[in-house]
N, C-alpha and C. Protein backbone atom coordinates (compact mmCIF):
# COMPACT_ATOMS: atom_id res chain seq x y z
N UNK A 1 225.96 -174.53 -125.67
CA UNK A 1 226.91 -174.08 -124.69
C UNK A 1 227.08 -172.57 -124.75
N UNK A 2 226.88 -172.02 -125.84
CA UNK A 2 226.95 -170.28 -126.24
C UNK A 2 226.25 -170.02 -125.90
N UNK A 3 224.71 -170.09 -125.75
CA UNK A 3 223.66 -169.98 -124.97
C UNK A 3 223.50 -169.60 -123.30
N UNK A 4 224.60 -170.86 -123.27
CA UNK A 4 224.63 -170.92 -121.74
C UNK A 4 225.60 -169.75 -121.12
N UNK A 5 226.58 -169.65 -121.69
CA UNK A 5 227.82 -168.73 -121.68
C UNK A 5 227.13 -167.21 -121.49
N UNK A 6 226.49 -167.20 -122.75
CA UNK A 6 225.77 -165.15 -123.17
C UNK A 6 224.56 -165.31 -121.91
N UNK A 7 223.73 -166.62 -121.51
CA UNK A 7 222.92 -166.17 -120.21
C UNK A 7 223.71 -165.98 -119.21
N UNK A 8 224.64 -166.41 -118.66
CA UNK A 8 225.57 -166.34 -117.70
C UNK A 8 226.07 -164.82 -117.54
N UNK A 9 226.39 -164.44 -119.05
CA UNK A 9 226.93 -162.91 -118.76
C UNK A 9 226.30 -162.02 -118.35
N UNK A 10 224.84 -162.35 -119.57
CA UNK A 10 223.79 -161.32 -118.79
C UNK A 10 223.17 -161.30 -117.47
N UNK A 11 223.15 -162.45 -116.73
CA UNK A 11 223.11 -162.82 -115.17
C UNK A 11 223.76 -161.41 -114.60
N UNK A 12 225.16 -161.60 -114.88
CA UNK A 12 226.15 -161.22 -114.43
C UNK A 12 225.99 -159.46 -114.36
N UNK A 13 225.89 -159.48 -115.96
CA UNK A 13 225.40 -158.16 -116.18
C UNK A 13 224.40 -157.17 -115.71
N UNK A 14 223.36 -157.97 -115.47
CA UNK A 14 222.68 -157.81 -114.33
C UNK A 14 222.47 -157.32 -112.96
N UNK A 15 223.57 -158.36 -112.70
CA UNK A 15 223.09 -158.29 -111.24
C UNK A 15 224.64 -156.81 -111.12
N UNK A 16 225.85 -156.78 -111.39
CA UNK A 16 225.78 -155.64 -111.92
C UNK A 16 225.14 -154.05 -111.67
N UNK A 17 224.50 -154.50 -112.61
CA UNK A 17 223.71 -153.03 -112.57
C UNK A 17 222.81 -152.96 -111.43
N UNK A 18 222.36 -153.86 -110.97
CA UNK A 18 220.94 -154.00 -109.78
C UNK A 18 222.03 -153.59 -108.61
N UNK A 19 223.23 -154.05 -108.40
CA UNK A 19 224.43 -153.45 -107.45
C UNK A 19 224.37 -152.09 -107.40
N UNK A 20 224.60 -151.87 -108.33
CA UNK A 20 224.93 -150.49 -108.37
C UNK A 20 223.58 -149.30 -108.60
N UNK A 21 222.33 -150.19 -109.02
CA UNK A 21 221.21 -149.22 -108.40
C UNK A 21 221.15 -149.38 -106.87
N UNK A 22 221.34 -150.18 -106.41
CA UNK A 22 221.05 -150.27 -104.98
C UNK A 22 221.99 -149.43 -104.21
N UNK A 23 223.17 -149.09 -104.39
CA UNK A 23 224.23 -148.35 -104.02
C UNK A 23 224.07 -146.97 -104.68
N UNK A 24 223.15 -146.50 -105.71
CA UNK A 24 222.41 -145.41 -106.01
C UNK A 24 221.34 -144.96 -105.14
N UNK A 25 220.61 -145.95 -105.18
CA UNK A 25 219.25 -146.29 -104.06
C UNK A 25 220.11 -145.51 -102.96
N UNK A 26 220.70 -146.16 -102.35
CA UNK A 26 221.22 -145.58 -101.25
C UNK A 26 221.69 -144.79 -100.44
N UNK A 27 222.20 -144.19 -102.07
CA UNK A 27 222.75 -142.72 -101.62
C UNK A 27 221.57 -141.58 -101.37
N UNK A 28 220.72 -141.75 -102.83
CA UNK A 28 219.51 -140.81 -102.39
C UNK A 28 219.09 -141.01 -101.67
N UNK A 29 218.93 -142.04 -100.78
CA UNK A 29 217.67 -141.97 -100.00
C UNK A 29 218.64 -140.93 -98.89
N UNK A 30 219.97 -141.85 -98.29
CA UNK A 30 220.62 -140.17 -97.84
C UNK A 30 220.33 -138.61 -97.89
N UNK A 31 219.99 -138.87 -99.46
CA UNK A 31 220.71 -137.11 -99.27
C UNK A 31 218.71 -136.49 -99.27
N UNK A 32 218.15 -137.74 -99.17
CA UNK A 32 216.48 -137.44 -98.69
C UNK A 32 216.49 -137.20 -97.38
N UNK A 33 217.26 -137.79 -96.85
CA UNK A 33 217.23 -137.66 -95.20
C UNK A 33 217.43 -136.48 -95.13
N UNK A 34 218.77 -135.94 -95.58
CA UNK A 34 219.59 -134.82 -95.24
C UNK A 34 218.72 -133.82 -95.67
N UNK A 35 218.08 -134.08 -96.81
CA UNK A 35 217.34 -132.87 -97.16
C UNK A 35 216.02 -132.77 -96.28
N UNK A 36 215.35 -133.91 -95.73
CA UNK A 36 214.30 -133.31 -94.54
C UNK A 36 214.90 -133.30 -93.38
N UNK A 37 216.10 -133.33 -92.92
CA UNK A 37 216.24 -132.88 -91.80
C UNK A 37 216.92 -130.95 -92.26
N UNK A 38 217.16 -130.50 -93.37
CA UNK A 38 217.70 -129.44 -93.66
C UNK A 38 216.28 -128.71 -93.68
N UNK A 39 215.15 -129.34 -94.40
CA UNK A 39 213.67 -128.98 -94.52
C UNK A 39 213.15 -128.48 -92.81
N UNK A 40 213.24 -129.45 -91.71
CA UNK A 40 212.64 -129.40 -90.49
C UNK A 40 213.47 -127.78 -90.10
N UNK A 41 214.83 -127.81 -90.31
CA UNK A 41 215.61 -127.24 -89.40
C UNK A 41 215.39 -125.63 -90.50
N UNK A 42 215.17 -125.06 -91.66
CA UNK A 42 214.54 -124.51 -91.96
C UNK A 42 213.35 -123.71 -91.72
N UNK A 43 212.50 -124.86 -91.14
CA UNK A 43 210.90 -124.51 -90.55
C UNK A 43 211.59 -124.10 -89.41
N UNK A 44 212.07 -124.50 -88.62
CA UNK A 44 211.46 -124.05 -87.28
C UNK A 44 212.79 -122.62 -87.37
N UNK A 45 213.53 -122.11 -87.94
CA UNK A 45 214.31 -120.93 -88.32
C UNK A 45 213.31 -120.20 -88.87
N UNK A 46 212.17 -120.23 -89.74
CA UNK A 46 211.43 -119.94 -90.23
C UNK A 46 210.56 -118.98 -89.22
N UNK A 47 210.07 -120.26 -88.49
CA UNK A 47 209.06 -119.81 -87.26
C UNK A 47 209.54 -118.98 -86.49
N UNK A 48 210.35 -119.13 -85.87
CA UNK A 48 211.71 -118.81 -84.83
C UNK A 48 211.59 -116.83 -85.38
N UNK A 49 211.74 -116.72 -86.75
CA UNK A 49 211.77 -115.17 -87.35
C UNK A 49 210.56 -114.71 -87.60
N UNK A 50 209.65 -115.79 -87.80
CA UNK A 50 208.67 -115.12 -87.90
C UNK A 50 207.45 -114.45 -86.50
N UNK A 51 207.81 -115.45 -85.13
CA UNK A 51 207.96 -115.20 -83.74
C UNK A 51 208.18 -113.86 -83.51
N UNK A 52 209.29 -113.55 -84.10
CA UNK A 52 210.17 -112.38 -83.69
C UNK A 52 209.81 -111.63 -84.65
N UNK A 53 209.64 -111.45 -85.81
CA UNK A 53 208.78 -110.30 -86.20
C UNK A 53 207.50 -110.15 -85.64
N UNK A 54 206.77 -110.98 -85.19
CA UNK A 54 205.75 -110.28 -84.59
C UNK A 54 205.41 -109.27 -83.31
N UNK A 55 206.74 -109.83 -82.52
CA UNK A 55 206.72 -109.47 -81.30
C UNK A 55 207.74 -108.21 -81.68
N UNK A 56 208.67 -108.03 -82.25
CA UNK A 56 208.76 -106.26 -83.04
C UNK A 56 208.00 -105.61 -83.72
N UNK A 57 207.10 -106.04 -84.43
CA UNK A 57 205.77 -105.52 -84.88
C UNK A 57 205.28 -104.89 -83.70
N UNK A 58 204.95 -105.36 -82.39
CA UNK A 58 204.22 -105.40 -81.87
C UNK A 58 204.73 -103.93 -80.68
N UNK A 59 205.87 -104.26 -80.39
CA UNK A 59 206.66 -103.89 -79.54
C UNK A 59 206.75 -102.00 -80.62
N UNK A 60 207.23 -102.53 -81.75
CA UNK A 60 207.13 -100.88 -82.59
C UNK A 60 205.86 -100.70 -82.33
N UNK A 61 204.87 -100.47 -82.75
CA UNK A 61 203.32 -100.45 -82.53
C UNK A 61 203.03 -99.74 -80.73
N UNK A 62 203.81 -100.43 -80.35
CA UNK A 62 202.97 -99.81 -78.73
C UNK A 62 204.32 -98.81 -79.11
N UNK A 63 205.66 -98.46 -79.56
CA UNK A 63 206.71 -97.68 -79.07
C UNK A 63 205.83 -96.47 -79.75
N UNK A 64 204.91 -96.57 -80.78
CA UNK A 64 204.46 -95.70 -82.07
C UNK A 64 203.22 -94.92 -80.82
N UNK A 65 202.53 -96.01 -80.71
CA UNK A 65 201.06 -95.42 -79.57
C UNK A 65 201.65 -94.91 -78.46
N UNK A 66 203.07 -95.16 -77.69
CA UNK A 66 203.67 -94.14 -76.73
C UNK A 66 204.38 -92.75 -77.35
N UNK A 67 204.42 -92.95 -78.81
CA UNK A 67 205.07 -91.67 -78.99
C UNK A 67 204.10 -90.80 -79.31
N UNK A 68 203.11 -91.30 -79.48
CA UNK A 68 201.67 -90.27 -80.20
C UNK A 68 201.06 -90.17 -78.56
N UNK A 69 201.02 -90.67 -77.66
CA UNK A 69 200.09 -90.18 -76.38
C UNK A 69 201.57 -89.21 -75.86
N UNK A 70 202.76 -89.24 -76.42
CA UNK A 70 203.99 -88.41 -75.80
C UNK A 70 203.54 -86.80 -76.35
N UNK A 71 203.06 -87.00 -77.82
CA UNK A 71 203.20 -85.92 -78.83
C UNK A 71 201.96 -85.06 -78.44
N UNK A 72 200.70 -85.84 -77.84
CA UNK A 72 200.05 -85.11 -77.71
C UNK A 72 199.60 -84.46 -76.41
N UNK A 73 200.31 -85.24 -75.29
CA UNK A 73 200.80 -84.38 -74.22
C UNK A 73 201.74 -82.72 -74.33
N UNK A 74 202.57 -83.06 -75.19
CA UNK A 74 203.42 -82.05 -75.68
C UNK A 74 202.22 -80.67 -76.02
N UNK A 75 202.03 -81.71 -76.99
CA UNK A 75 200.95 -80.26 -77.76
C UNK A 75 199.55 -80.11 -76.91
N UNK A 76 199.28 -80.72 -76.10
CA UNK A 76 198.88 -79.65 -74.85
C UNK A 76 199.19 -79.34 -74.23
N UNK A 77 200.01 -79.11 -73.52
CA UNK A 77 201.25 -78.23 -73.08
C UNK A 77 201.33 -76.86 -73.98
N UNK A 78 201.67 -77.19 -75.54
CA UNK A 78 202.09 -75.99 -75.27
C UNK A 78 200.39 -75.15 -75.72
N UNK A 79 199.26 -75.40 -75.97
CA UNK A 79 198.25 -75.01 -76.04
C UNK A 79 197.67 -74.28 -75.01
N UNK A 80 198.04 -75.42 -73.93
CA UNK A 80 197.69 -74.34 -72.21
C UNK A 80 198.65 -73.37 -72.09
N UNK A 81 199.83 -73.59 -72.83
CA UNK A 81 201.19 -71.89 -72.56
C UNK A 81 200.29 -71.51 -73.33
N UNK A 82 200.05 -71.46 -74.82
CA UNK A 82 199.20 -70.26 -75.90
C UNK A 82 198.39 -69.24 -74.90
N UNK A 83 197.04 -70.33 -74.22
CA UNK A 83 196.11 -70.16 -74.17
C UNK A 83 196.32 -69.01 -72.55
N UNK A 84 197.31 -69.18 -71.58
CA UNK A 84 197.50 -68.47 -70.59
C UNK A 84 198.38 -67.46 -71.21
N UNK A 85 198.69 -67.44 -72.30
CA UNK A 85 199.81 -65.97 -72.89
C UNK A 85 198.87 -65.28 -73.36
N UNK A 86 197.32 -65.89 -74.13
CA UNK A 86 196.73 -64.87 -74.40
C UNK A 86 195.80 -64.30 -73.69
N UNK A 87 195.70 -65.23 -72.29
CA UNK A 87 194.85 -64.75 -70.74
C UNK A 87 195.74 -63.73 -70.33
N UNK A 88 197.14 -63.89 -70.41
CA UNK A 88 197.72 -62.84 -70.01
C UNK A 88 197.83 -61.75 -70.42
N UNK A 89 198.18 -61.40 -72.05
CA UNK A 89 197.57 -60.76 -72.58
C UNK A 89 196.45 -59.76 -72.90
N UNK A 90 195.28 -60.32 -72.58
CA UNK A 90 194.10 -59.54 -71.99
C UNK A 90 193.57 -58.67 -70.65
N UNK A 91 194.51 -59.13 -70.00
CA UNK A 91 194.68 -58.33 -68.55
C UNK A 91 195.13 -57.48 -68.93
């Protein structure tokens, strides 16, 4: 009958613990969810900046090649003033 009693507990004991992995089980698998939907929403924030650095990369880059075809308009300009001050000059 003691036999029967201590299997009974450990049944008990058992099932128990298998409860309460499953209600463990459960939670992680939650906070798995939560963490690939935190993972997805990450990526595409990710992408989203990395989008946009390129297209400021890109956007500086041509502002850089308009300021160098600006600079060197300038400096011929003032090369053709030099160059007619010292035409003038020679007269």
């Amino acid at each position: 009958m003691q036999a029967l009693d201590d299997l009974s507990q450990n049944v008990h004991v058992l099932l128990e613990r298998y409860e309460a992995l499953r209600e463990e089980n459960a939670r992680l698998r939650g906070d798995i969810e939560k963490q690939r939907e935190e993972l997805i929403r990450t990526h595409s924030e990710l992408l989203a900046l990395q989008q946009q650095n390129r297209r400021m990369a890109t956007a500086n880059a041509m502002s850089v090649a308009e300021g160098k075809v600006e600079a060197m308009k300038r400096i011929n300009a003032l090369i053709a003033q030099v160059d007619r001050a010292i035409a003038a000059l020679k007269r």
